[in-house]
C-alpha atoms as a PDB file:
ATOM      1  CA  UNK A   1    -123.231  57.047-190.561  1.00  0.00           C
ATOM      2  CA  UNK A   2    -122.108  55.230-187.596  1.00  0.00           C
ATOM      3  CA  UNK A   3    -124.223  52.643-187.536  1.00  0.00           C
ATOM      4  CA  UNK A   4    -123.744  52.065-191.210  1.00  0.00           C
ATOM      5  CA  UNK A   5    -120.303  51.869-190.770  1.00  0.00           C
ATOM      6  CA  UNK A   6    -120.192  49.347-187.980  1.00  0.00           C
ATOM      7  CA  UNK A   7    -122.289  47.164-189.514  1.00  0.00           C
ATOM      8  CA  UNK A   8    -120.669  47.331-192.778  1.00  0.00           C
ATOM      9  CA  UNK A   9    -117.719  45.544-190.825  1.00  0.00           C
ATOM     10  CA  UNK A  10    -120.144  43.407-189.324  1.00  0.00           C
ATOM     11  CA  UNK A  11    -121.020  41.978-192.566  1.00  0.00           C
ATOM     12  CA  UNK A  12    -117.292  41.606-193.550  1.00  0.00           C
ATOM     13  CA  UNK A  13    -117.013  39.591-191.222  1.00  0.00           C
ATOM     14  CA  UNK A  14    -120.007  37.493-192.212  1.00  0.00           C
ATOM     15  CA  UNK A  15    -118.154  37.319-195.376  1.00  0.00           C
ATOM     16  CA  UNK A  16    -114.930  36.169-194.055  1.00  0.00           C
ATOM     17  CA  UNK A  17    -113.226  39.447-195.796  1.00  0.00           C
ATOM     18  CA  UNK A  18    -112.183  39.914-192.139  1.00  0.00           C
ATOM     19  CA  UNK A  19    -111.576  38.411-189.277  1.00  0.00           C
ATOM     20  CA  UNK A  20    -113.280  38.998-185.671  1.00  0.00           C
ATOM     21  CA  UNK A  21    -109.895  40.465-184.398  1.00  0.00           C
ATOM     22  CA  UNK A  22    -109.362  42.821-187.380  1.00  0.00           C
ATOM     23  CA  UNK A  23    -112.569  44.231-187.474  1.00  0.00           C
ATOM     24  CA  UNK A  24    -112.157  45.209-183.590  1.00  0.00           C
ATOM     25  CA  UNK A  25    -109.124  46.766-183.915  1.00  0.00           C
ATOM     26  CA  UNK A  26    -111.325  48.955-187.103  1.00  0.00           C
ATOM     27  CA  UNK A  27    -113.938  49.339-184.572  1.00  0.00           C
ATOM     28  CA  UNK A  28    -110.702  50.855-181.713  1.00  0.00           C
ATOM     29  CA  UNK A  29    -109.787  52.851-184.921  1.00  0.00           C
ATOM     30  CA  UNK A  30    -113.251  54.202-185.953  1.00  0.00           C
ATOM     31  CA  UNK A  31    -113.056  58.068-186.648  1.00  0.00           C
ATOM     32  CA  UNK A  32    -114.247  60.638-183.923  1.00  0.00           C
ATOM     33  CA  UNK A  33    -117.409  63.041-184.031  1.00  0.00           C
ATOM     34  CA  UNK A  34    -116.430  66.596-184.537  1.00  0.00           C
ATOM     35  CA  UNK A  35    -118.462  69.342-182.970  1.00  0.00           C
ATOM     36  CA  UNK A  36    -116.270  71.623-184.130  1.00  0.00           C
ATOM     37  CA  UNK A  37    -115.273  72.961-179.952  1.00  0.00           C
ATOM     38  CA  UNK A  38    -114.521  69.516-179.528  1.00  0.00           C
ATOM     39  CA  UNK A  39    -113.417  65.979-180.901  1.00  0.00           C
ATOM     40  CA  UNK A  40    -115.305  63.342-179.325  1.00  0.00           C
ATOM     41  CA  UNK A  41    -113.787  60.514-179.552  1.00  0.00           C
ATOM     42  CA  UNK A  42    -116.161  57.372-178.904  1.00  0.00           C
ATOM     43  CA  UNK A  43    -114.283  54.239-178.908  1.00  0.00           C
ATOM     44  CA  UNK A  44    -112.076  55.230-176.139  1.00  0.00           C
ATOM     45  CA  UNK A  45    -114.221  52.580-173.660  1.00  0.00           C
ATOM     46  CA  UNK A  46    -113.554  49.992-176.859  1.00  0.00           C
ATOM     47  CA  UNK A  47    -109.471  50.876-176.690  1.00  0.00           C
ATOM     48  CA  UNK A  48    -109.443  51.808-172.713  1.00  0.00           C
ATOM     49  CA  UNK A  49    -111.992  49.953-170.748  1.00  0.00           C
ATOM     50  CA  UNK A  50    -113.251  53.574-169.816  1.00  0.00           C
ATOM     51  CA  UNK A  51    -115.195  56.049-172.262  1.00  0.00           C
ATOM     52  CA  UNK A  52    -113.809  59.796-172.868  1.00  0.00           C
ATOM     53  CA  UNK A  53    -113.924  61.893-169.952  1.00  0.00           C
ATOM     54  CA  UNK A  54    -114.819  65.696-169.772  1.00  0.00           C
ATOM     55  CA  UNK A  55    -112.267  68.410-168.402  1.00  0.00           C
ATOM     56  CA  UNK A  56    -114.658  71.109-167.322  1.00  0.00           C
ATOM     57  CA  UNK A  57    -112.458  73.802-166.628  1.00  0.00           C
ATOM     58  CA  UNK A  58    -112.196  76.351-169.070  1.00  0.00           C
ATOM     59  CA  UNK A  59    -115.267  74.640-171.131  1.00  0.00           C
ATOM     60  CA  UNK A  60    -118.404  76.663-170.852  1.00  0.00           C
ATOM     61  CA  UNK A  61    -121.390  75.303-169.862  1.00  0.00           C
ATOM     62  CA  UNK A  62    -123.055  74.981-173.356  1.00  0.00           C
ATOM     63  CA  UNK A  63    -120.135  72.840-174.599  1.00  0.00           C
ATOM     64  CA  UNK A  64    -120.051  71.116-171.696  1.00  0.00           C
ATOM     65  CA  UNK A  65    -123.947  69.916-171.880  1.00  0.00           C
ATOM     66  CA  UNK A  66    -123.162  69.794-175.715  1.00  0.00           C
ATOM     67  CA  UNK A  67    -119.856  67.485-175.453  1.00  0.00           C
ATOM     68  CA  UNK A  68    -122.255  64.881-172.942  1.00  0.00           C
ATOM     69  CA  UNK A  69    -125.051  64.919-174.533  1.00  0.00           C
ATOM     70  CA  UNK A  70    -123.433  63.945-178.193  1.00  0.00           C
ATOM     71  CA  UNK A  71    -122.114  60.916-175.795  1.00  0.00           C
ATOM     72  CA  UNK A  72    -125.346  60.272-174.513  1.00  0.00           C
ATOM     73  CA  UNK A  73    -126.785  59.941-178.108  1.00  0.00           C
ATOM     74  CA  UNK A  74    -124.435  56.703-178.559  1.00  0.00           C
ATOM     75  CA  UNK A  75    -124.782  54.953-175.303  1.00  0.00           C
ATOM     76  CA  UNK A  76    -122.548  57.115-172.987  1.00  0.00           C
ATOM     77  CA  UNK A  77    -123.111  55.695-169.189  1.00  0.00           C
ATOM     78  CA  UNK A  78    -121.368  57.589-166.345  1.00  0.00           C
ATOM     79  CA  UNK A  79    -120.441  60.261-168.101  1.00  0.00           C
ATOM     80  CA  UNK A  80    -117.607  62.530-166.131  1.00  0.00           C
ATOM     81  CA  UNK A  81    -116.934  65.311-165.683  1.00  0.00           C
ATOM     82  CA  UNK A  82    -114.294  67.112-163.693  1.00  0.00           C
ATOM     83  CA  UNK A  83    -113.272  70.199-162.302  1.00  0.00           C
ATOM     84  CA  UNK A  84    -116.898  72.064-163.000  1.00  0.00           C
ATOM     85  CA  UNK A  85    -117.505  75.320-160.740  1.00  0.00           C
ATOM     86  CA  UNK A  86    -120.963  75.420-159.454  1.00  0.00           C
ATOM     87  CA  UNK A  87    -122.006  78.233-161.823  1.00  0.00           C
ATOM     88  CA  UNK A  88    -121.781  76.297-164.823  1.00  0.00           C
ATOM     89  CA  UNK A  89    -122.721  72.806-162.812  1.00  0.00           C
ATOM     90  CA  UNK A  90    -126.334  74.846-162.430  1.00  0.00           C
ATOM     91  CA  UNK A  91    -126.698  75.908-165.805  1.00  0.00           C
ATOM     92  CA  UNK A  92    -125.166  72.608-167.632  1.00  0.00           C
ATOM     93  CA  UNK A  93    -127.976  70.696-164.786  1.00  0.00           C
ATOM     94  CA  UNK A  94    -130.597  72.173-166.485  1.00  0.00           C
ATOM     95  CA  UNK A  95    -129.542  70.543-169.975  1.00  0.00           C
ATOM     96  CA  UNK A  96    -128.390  67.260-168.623  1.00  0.00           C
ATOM     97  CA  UNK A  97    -129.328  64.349-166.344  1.00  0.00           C
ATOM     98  CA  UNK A  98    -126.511  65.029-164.193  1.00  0.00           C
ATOM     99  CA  UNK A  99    -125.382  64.690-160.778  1.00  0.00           C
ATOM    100  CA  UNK A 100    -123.364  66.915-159.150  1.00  0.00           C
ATOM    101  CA  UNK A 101    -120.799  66.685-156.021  1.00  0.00           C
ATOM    102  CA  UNK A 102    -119.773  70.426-155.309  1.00  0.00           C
ATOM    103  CA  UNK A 103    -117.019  69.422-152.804  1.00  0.00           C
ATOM    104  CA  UNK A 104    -115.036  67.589-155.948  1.00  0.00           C
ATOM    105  CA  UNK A 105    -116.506  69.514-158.192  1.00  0.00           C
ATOM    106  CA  UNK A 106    -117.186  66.728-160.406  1.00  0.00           C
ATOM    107  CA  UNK A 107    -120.353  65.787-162.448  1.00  0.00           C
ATOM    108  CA  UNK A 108    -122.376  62.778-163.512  1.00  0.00           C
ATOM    109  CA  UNK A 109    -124.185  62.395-166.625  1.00  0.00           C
ATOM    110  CA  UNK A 110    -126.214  59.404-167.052  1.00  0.00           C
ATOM    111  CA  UNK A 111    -125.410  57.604-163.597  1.00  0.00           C
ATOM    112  CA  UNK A 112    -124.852  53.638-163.629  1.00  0.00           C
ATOM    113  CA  UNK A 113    -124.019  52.056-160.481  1.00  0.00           C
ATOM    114  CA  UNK A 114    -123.317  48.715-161.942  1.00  0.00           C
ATOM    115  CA  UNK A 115    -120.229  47.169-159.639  1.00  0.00           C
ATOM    116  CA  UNK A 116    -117.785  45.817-162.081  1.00  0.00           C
ATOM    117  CA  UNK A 117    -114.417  46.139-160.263  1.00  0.00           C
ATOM    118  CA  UNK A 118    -113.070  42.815-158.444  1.00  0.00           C
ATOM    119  CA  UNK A 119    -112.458  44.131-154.903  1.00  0.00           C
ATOM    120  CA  UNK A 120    -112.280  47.233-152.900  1.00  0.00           C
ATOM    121  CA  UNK A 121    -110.717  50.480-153.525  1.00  0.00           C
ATOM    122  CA  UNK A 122    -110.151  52.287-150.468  1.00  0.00           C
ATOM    123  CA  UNK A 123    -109.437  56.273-150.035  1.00  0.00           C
ATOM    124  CA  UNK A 124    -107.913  57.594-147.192  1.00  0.00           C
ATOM    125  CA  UNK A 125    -107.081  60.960-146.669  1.00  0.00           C
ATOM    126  CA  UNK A 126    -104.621  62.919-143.681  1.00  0.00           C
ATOM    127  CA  UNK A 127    -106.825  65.330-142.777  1.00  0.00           C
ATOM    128  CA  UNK A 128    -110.413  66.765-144.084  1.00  0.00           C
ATOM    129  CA  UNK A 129    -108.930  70.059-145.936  1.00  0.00           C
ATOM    130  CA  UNK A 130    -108.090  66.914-148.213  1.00  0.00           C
ATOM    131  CA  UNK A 131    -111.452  65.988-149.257  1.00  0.00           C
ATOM    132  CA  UNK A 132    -112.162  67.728-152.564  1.00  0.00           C
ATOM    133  CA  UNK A 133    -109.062  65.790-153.940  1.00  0.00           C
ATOM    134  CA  UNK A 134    -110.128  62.845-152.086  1.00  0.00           C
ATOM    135  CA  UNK A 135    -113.637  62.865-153.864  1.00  0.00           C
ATOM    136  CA  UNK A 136    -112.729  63.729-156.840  1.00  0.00           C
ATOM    137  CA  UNK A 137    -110.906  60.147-156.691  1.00  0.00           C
ATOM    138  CA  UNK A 138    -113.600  58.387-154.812  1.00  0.00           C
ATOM    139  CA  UNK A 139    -116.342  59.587-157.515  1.00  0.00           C
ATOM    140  CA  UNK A 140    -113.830  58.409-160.465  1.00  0.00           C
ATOM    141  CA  UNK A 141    -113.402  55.322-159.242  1.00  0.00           C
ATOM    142  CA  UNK A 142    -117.096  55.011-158.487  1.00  0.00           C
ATOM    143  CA  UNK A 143    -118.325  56.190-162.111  1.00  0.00           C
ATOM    144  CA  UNK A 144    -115.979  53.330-163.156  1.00  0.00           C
ATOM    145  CA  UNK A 145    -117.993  50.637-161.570  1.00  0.00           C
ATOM    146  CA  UNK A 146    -115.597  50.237-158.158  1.00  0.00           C
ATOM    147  CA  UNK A 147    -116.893  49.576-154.863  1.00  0.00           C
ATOM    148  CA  UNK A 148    -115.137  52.539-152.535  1.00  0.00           C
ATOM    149  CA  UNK A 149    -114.040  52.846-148.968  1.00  0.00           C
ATOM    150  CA  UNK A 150    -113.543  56.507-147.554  1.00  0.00           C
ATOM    151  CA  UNK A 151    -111.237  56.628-144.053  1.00  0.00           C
ATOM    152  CA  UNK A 152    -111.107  60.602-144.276  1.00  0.00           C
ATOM    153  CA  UNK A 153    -108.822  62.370-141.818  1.00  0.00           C
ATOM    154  CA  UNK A 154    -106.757  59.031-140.635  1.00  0.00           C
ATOM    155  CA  UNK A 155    -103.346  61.070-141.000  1.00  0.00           C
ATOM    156  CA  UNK A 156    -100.217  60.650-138.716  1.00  0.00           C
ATOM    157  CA  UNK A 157    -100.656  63.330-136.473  1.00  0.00           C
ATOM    158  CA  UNK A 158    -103.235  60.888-134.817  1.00  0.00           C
ATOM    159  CA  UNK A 159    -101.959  57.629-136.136  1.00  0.00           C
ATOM    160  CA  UNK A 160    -104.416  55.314-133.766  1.00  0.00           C
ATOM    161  CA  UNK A 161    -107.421  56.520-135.992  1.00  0.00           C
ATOM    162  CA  UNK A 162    -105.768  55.237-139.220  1.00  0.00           C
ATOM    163  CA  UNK A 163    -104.697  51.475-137.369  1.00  0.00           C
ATOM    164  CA  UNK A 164    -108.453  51.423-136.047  1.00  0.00           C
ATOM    165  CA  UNK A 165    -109.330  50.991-139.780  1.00  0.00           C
ATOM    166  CA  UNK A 166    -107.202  48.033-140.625  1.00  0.00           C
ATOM    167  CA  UNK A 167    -109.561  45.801-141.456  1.00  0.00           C
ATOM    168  CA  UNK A 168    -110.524  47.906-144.249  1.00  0.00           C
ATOM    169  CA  UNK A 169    -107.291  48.420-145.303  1.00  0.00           C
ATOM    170  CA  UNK A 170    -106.121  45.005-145.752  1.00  0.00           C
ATOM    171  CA  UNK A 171    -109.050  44.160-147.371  1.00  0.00           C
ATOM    172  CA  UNK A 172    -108.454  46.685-150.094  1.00  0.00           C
ATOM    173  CA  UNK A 173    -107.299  45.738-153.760  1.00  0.00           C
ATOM    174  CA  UNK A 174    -106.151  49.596-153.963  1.00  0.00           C
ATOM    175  CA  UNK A 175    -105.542  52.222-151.580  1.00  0.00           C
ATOM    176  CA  UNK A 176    -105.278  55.794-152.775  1.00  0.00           C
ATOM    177  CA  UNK A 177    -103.443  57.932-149.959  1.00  0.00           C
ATOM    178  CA  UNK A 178    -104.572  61.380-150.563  1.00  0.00           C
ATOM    179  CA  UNK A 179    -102.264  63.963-148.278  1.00  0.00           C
ATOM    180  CA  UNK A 180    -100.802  67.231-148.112  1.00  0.00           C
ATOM    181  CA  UNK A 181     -98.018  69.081-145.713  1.00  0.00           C
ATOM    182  CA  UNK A 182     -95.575  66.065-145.491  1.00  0.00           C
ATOM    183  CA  UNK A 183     -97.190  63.884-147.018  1.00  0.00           C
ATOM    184  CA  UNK A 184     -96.359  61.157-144.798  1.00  0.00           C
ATOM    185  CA  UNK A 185     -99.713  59.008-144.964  1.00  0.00           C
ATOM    186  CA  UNK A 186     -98.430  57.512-148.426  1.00  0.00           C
ATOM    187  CA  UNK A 187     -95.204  55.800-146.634  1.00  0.00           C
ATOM    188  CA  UNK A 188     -97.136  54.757-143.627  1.00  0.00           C
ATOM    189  CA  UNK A 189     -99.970  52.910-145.480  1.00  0.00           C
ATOM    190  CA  UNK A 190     -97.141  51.567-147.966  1.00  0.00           C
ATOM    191  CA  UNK A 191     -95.950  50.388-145.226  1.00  0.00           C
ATOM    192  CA  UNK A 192     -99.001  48.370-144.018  1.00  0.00           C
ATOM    193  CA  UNK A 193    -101.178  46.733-146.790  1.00  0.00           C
ATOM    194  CA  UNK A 194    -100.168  43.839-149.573  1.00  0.00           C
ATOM    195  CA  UNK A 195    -101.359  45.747-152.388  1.00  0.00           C
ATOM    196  CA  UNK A 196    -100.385  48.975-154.530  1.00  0.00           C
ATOM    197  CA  UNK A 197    -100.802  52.487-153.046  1.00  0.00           C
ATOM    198  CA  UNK A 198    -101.414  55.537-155.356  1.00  0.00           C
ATOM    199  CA  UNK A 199    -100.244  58.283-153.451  1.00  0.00           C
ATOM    200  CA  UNK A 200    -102.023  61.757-154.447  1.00  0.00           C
ATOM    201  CA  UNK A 201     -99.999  65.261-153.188  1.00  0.00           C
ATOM    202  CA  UNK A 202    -102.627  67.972-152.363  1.00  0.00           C
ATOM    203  CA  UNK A 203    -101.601  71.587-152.167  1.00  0.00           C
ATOM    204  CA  UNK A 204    -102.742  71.869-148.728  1.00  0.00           C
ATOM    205  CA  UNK A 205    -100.702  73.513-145.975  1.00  0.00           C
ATOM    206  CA  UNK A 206     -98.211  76.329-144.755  1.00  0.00           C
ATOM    207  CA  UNK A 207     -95.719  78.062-146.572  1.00  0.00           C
ATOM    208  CA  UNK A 208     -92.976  75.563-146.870  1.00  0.00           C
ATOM    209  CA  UNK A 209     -95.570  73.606-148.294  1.00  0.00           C
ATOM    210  CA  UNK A 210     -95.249  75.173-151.579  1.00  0.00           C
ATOM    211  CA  UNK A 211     -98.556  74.552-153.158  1.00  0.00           C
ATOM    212  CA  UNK A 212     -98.023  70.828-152.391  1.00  0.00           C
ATOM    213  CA  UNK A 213     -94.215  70.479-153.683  1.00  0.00           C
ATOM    214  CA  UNK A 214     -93.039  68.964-150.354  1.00  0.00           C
ATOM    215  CA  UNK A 215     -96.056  66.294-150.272  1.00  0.00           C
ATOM    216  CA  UNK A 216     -95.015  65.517-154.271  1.00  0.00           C
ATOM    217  CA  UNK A 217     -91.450  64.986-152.837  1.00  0.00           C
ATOM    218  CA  UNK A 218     -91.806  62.891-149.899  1.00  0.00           C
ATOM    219  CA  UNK A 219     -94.170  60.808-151.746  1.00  0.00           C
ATOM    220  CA  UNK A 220     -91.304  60.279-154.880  1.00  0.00           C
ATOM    221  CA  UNK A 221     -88.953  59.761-152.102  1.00  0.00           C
ATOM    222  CA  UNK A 222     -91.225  56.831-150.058  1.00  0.00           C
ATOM    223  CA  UNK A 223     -89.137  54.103-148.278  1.00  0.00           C
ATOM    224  CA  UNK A 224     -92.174  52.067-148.672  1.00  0.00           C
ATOM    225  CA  UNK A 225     -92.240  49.686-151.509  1.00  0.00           C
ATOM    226  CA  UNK A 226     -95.920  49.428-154.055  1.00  0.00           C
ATOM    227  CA  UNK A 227     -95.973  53.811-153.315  1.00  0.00           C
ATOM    228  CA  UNK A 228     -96.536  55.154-156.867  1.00  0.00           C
ATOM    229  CA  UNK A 229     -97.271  59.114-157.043  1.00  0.00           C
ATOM    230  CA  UNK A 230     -99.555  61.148-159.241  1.00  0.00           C
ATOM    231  CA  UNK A 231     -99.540  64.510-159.640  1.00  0.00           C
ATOM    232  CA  UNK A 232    -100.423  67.621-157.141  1.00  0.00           C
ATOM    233  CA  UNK A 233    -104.613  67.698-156.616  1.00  0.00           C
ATOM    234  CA  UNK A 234    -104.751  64.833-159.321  1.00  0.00           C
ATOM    235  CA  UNK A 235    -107.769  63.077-157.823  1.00  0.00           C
ATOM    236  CA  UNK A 236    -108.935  62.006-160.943  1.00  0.00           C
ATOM    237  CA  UNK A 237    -105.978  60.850-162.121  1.00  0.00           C
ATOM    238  CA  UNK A 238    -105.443  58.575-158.857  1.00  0.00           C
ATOM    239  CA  UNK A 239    -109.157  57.245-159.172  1.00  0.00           C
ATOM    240  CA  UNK A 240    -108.956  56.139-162.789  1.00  0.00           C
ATOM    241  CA  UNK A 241    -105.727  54.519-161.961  1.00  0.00           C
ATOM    242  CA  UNK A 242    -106.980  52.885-159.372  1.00  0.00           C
ATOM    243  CA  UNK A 243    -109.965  51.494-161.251  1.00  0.00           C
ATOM    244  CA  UNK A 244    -107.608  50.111-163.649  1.00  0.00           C
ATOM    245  CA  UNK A 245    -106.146  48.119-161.330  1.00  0.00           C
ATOM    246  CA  UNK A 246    -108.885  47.147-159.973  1.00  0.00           C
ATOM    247  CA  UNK A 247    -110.629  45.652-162.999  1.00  0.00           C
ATOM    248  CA  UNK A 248    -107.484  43.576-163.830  1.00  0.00           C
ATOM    249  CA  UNK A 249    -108.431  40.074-164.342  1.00  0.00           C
ATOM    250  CA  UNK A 250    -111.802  40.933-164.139  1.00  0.00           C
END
């Protein structure tokens, strides 16, 4: 039915019932496949620039492997999927040609490394209890087609480690600052590079911390100007955004 569909607009076009910018906006309207669990809707990449992405938590691992591999079927390519526990990584594996990072917790279905982004997106985190968010951004913006930079633990309690990685920095189209307690990484690198920071609270440290509220705050409150802020552990999130910007004008 799909294909009959599509090329039923193909040949109205052929016709000159419709023109090639109406029929793509059909095509960003096309109807989605129901599985009945889920909606899949497959003309996201045709609206977006990047196809439908899969939350895993609270999904089982049968819809999981059932939601990818209806995307698979019509072309899916770097399929993602997020927040996956190991348990149900293992058990969706065995249905799917998937890769999985279990730091992030994120999955790969169908991997294509195809470089499409214009420049460099570089992830830096303030200290390594910040790595699961910090991948979880990295392998986004990877899956996307972006070439990416990790400078893990470069924080400001040892600021000399971050400044030995200029180079990289200021050769970056995007920097995502991933940090937690303070959150202070976000200003300082806003402070340095020419280009737009997305900073990325984590929920790591102390009490006062609360669960990453005082990271979230500092980072809303930035002196630095380019600083925008995601949400708390929003990896994903930051990594998406940053592959946005990173494919503009491409």
């Amino acid at each position: 039915m799909e294909q009959e569909r599509i090329l039923n607009i193909m040949e109205r076009v052929q016709s000159g019932e419709l023109t090639p910018e109406q029929a793509v906006l059909q095509l960003k309207m096309e109807p989605f496949q129901d599985l009945g669990y889920a909606k899949i809707d497959h003309h996201r990449a045709l609206r977006q620039g990047a196809a439908e992405v899969i939350y895993g938590a609270g999904k089982s691992a049968a819809q999981i492997a059932g939601i990818a591999s209806a995307m698979l079927e019509k072309g899916g390519k770097n399929i993602l999927i997020t927040r996956m526990d190991p348990e149900k990584a293992e058990e969706a594996g065995r249905l799917l040609p998937m890769r999985y990072d279990p730091v992030s917790r994120v999955g790969i279905v169908g991997p294509d490394t195809e470089i499409t982004g214009r420049g460099i997106v570089a992830v830096a985190t303030g200290g390594t209890s910040d790595l699961p968010v910090a991948e979880e951004a990295a392998l986004t913006a990877e899956a996307l087609g972006n070439r990416v930079e990790r400078l893990y633990d470069v924080g400001v309690a040892g600021l000399h480690r971050l400044l030995a990685k200029m180079d990289v920095i200021m050769s970056a189209r995007v920097v995502v600052a991933v940090a937690g307690m303070e959150g202070a990484l976000a200003s300082v690198l806003g402070g340095l590079v020419d280009c737009p920071v997305i900073a990325v609270p984590t929920s790591v440290g102390y009490g006062a911390n609360f669960g990453g509220l005082s990271a979230l705050l500092s980072m809303l409150n930035s002196c630095a100007s380019g600083v925008s802020v995601v949400n708390i552990d929003n990896g994903f999130g930051a990594g998406y955004l940053a592959s946005m910007i990173n494919h503009i004008g491409g």
